[in-house]
PDB file of N, CA and C in Angstrom:
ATOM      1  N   UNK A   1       0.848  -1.171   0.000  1.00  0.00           N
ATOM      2  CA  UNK A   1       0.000   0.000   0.000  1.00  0.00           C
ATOM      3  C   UNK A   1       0.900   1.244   0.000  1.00  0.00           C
ATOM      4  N   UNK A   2       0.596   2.337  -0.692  1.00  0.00           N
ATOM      5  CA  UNK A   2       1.297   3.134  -1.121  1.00  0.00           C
ATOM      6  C   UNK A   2       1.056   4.360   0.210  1.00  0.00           C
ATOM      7  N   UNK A   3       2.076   5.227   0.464  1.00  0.00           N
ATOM      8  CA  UNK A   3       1.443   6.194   0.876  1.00  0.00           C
ATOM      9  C   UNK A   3       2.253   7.774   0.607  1.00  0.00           C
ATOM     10  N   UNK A   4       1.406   8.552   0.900  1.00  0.00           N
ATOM     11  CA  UNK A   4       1.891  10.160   0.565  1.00  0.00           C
ATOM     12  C   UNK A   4       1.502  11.218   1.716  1.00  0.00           C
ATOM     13  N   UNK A   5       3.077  12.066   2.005  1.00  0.00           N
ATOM     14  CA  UNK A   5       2.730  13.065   2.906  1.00  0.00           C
ATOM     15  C   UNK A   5       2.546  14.514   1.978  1.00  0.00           C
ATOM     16  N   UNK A   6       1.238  15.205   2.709  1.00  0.00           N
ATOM     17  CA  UNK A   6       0.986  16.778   2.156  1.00  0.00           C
ATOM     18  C   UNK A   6       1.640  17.221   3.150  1.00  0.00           C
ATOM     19  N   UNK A   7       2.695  18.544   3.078  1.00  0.00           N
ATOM     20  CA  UNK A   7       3.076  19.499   3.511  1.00  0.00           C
ATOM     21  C   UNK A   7       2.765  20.498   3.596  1.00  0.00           C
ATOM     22  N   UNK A   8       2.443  21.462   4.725  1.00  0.00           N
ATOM     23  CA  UNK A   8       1.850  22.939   3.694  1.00  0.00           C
ATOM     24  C   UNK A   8       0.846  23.217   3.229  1.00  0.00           C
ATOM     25  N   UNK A   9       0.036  22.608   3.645  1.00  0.00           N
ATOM     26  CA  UNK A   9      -1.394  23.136   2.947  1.00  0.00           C
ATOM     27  C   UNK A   9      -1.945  24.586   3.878  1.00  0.00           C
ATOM     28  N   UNK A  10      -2.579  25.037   2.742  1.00  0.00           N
ATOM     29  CA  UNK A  10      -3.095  26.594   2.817  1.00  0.00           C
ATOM     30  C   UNK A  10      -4.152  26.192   4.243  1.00  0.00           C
ATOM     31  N   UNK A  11      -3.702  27.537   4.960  1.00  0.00           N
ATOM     32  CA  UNK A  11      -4.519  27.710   5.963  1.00  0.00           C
ATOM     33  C   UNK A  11      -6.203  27.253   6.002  1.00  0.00           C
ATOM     34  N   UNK A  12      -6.813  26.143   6.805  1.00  0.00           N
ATOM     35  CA  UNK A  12      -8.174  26.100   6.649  1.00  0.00           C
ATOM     36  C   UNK A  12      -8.375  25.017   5.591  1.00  0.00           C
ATOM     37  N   UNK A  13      -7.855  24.382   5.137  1.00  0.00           N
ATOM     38  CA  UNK A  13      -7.659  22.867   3.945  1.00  0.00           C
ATOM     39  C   UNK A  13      -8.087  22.078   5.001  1.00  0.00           C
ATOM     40  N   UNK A  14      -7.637  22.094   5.703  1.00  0.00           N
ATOM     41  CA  UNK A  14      -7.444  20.669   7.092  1.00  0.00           C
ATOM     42  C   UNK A  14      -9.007  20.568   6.927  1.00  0.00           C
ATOM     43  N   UNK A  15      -9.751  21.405   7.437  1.00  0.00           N
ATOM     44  CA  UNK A  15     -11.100  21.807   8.310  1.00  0.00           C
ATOM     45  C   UNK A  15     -11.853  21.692   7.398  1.00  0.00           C
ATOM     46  N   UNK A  16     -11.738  22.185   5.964  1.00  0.00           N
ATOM     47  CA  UNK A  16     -12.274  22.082   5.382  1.00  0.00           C
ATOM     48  C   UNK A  16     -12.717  20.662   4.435  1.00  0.00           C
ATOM     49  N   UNK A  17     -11.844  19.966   4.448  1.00  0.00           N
ATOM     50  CA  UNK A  17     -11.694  18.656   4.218  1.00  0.00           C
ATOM     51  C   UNK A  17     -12.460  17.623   4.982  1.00  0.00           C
ATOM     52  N   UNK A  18     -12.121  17.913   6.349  1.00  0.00           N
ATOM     53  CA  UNK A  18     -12.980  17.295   7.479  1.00  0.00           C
ATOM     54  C   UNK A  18     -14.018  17.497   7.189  1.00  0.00           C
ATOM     55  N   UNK A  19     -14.521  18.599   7.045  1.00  0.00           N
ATOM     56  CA  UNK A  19     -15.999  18.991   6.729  1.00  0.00           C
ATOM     57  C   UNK A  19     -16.507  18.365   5.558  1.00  0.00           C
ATOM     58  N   UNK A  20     -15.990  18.194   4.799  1.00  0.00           N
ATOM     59  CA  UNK A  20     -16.393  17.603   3.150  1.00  0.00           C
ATOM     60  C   UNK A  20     -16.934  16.004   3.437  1.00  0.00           C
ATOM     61  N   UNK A  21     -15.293  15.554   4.264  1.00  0.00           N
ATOM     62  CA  UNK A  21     -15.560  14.331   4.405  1.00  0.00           C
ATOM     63  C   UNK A  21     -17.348  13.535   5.357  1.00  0.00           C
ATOM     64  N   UNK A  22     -17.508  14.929   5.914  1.00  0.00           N
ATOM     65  CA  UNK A  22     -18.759  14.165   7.093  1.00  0.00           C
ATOM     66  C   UNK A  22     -19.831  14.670   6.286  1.00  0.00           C
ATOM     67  N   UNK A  23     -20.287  15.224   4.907  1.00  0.00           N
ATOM     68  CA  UNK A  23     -21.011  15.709   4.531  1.00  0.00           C
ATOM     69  C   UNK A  23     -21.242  14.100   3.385  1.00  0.00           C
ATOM     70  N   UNK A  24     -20.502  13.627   3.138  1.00  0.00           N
ATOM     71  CA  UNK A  24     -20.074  12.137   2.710  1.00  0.00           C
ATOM     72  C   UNK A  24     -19.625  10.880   3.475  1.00  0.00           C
ATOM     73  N   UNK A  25     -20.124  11.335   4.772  1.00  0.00           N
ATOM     74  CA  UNK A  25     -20.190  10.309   5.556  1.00  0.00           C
ATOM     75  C   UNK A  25     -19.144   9.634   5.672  1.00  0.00           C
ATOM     76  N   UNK A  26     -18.192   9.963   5.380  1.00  0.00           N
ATOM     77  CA  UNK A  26     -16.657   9.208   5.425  1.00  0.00           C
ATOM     78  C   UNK A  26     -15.278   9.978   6.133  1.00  0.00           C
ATOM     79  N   UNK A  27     -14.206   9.176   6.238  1.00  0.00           N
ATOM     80  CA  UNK A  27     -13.410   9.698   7.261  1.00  0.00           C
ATOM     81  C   UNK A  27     -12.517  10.577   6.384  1.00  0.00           C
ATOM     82  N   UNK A  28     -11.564  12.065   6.686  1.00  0.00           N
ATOM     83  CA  UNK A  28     -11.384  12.930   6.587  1.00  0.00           C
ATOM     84  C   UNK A  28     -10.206  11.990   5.059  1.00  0.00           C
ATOM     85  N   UNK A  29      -9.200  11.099   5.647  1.00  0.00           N
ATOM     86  CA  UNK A  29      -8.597  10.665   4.612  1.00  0.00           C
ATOM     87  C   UNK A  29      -9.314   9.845   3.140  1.00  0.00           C
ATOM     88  N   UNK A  30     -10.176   9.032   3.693  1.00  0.00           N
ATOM     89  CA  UNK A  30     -10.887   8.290   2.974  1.00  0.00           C
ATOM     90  C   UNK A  30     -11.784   9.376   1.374  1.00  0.00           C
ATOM     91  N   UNK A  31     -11.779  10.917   2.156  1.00  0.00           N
ATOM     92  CA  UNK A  31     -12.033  11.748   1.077  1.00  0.00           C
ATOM     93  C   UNK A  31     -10.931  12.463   0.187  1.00  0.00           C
ATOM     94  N   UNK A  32     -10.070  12.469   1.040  1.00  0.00           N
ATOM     95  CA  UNK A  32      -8.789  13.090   0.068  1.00  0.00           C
ATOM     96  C   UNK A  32      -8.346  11.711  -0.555  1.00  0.00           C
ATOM     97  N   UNK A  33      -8.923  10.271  -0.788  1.00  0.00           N
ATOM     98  CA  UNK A  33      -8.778   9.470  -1.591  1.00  0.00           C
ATOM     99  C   UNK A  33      -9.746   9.328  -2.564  1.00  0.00           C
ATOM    100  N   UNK A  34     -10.732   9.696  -2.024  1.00  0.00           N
ATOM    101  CA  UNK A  34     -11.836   9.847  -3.422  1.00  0.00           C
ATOM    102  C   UNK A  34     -11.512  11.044  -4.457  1.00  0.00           C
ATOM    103  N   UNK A  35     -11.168  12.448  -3.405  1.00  0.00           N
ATOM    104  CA  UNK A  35     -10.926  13.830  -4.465  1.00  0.00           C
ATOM    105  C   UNK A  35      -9.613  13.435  -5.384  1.00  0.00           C
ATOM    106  N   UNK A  36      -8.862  12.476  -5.048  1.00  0.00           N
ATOM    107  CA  UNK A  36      -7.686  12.352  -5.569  1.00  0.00           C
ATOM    108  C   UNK A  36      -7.619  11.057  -7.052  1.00  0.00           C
ATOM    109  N   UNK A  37      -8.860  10.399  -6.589  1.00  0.00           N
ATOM    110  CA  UNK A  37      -9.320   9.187  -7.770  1.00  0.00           C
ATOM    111  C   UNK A  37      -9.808   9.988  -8.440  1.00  0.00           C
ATOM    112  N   UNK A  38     -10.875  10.543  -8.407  1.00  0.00           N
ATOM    113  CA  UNK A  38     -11.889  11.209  -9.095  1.00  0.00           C
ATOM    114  C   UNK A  38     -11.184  12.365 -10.085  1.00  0.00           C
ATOM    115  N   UNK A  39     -10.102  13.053  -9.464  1.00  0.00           N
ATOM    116  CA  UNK A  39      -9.325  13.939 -10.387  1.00  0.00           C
ATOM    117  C   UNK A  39      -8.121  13.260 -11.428  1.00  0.00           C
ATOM    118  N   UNK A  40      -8.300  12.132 -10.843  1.00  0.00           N
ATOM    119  CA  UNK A  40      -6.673  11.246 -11.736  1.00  0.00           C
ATOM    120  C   UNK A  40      -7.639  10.610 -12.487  1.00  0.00           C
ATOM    121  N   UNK A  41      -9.047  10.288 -12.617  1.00  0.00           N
ATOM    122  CA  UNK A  41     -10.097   9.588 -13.530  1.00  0.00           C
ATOM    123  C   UNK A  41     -10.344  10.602 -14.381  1.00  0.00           C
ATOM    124  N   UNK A  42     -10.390  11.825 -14.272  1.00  0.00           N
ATOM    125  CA  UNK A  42     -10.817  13.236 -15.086  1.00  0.00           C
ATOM    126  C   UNK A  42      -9.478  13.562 -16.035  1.00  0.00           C
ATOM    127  N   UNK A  43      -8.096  13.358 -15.421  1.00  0.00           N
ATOM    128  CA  UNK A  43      -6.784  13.553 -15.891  1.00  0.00           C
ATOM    129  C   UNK A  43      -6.338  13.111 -17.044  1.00  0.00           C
ATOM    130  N   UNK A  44      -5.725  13.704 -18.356  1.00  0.00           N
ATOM    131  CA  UNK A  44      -5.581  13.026 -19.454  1.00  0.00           C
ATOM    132  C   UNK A  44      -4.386  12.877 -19.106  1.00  0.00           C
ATOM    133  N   UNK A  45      -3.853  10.930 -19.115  1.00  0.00           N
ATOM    134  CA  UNK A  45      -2.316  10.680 -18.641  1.00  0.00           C
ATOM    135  C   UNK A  45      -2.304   9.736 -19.689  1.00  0.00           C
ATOM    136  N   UNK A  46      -0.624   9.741 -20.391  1.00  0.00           N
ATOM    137  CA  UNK A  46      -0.276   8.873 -21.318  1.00  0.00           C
ATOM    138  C   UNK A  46       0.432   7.945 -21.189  1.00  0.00           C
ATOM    139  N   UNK A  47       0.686   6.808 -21.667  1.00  0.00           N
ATOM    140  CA  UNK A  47       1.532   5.720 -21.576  1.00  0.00           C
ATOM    141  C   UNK A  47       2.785   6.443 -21.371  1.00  0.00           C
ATOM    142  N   UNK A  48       3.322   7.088 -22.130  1.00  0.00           N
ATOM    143  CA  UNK A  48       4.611   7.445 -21.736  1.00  0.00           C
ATOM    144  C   UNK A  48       4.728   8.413 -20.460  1.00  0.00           C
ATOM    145  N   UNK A  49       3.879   8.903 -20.140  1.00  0.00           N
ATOM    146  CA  UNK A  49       3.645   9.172 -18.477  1.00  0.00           C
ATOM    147  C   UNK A  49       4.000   8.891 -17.656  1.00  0.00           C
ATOM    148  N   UNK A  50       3.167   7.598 -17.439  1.00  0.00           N
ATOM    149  CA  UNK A  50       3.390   6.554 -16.571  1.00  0.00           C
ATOM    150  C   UNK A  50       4.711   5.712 -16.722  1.00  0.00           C
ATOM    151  N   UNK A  51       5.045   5.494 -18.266  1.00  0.00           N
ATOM    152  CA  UNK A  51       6.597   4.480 -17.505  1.00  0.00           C
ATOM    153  C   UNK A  51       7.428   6.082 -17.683  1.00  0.00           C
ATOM    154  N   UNK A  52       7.240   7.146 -17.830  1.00  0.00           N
ATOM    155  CA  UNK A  52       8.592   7.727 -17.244  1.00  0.00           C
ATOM    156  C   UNK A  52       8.601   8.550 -16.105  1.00  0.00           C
ATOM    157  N   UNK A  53       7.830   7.676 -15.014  1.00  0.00           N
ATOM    158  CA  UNK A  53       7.873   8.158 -13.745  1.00  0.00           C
ATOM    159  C   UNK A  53       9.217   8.037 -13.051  1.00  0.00           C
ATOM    160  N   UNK A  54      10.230   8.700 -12.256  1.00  0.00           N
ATOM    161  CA  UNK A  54      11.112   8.186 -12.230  1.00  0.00           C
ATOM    162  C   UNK A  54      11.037   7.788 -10.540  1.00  0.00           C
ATOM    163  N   UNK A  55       9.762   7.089 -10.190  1.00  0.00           N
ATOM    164  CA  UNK A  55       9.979   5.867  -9.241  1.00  0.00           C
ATOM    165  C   UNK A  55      10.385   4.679  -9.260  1.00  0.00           C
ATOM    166  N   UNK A  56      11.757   3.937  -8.566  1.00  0.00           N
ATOM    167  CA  UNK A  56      12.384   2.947  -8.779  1.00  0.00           C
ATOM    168  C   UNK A  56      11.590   1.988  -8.543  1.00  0.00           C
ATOM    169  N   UNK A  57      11.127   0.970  -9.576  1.00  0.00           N
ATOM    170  CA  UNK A  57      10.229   0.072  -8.849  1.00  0.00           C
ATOM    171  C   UNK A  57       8.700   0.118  -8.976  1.00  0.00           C
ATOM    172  N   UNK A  58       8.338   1.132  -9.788  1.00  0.00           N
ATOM    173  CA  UNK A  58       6.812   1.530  -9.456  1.00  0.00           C
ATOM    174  C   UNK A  58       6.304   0.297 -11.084  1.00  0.00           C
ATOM    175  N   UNK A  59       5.130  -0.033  -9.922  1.00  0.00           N
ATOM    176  CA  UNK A  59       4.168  -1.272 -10.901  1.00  0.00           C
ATOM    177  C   UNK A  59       2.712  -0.568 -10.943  1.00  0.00           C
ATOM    178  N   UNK A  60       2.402  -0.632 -12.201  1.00  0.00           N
ATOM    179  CA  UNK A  60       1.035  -0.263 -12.771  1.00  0.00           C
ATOM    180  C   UNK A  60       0.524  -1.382 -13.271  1.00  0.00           C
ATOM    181  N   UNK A  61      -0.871  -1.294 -13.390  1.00  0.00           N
ATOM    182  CA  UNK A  61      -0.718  -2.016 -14.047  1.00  0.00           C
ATOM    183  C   UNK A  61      -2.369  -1.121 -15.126  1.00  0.00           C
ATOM    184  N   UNK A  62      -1.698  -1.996 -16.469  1.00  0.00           N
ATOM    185  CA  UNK A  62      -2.204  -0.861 -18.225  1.00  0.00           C
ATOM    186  C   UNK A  62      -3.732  -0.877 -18.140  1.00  0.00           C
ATOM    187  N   UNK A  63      -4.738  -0.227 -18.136  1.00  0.00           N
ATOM    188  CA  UNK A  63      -6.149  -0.088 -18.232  1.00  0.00           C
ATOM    189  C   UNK A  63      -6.556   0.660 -19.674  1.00  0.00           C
ATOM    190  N   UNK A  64      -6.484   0.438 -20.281  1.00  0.00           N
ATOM    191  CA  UNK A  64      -6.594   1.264 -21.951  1.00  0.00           C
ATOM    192  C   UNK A  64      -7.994   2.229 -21.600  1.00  0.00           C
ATOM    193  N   UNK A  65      -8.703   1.286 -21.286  1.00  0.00           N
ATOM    194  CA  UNK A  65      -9.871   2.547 -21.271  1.00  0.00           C
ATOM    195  C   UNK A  65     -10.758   3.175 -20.156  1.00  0.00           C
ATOM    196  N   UNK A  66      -9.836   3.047 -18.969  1.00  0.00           N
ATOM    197  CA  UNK A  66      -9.618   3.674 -17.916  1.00  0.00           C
ATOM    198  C   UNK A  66      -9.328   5.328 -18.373  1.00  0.00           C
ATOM    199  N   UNK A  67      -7.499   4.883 -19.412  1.00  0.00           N
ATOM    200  CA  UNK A  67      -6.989   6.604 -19.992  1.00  0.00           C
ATOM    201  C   UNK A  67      -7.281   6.654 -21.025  1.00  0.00           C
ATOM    202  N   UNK A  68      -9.121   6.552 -21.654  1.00  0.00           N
ATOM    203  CA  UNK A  68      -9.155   6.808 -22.555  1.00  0.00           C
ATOM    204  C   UNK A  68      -8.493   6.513 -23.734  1.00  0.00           C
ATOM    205  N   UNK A  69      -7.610   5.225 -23.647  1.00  0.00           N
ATOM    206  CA  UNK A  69      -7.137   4.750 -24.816  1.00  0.00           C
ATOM    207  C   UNK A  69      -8.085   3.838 -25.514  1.00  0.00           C
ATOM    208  N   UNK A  70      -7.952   3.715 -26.983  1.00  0.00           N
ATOM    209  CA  UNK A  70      -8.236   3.133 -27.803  1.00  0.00           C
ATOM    210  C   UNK A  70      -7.134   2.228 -29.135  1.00  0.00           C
ATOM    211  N   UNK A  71      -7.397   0.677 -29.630  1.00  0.00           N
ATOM    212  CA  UNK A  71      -6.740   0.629 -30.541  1.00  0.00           C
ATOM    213  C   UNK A  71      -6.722   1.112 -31.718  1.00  0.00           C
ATOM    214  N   UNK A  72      -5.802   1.303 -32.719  1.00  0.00           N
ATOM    215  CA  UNK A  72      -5.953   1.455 -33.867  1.00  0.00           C
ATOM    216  C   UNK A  72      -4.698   0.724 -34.434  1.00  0.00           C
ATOM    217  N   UNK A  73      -4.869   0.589 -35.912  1.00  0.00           N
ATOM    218  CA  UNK A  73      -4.061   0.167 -36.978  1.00  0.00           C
ATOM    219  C   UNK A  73      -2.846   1.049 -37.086  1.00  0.00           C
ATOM    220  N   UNK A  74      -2.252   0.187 -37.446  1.00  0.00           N
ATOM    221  CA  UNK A  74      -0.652   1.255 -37.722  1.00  0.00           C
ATOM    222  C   UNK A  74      -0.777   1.153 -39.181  1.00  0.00           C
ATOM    223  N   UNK A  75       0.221   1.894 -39.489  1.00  0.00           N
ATOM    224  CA  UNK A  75       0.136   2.322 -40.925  1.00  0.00           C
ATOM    225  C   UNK A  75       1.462   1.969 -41.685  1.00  0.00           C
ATOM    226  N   UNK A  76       1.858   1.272 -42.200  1.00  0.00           N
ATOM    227  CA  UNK A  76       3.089   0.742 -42.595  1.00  0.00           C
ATOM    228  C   UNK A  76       3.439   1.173 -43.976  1.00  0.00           C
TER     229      UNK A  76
END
């Protein structure tokens, strides 16, 4: 399981978050995991994106139409 520290957030984020979260019935983190799916589901990210993350080690795994990918024919 992955995890991430915020630093620094603008005065009143905290509280305000909390608040979001009980308006959704869920716990204060459990919403900064939904605002954070929900914006990376909205996000146009490309294959070459993702493998040139430069985390040692980082495993994805490919959803084509998750990022809006589609196949097509190559053209030779």
């Amino acid at each position: 399981m992955e995890q991430i520290v915020v630093r620094n957030l603008p005065p009143g984020t905290k509280a305000m978050l909390k608040a979001r979260a009980e308006r959704h019935h869920r716990s204060t983190e459990a919403e900064v995991r939904a605002i954070i799916a929900d914006s990376l589901d909205r996000a146009s990210i490309s294959l070459v994106d993702l493998v040139a993350t430069d985390d040692v080690g980082v495993d994805f795994e490919f959803e084509p139409e998750r990022l809006g990918a589609t196949a097509r024919d190559s053209e030779l």
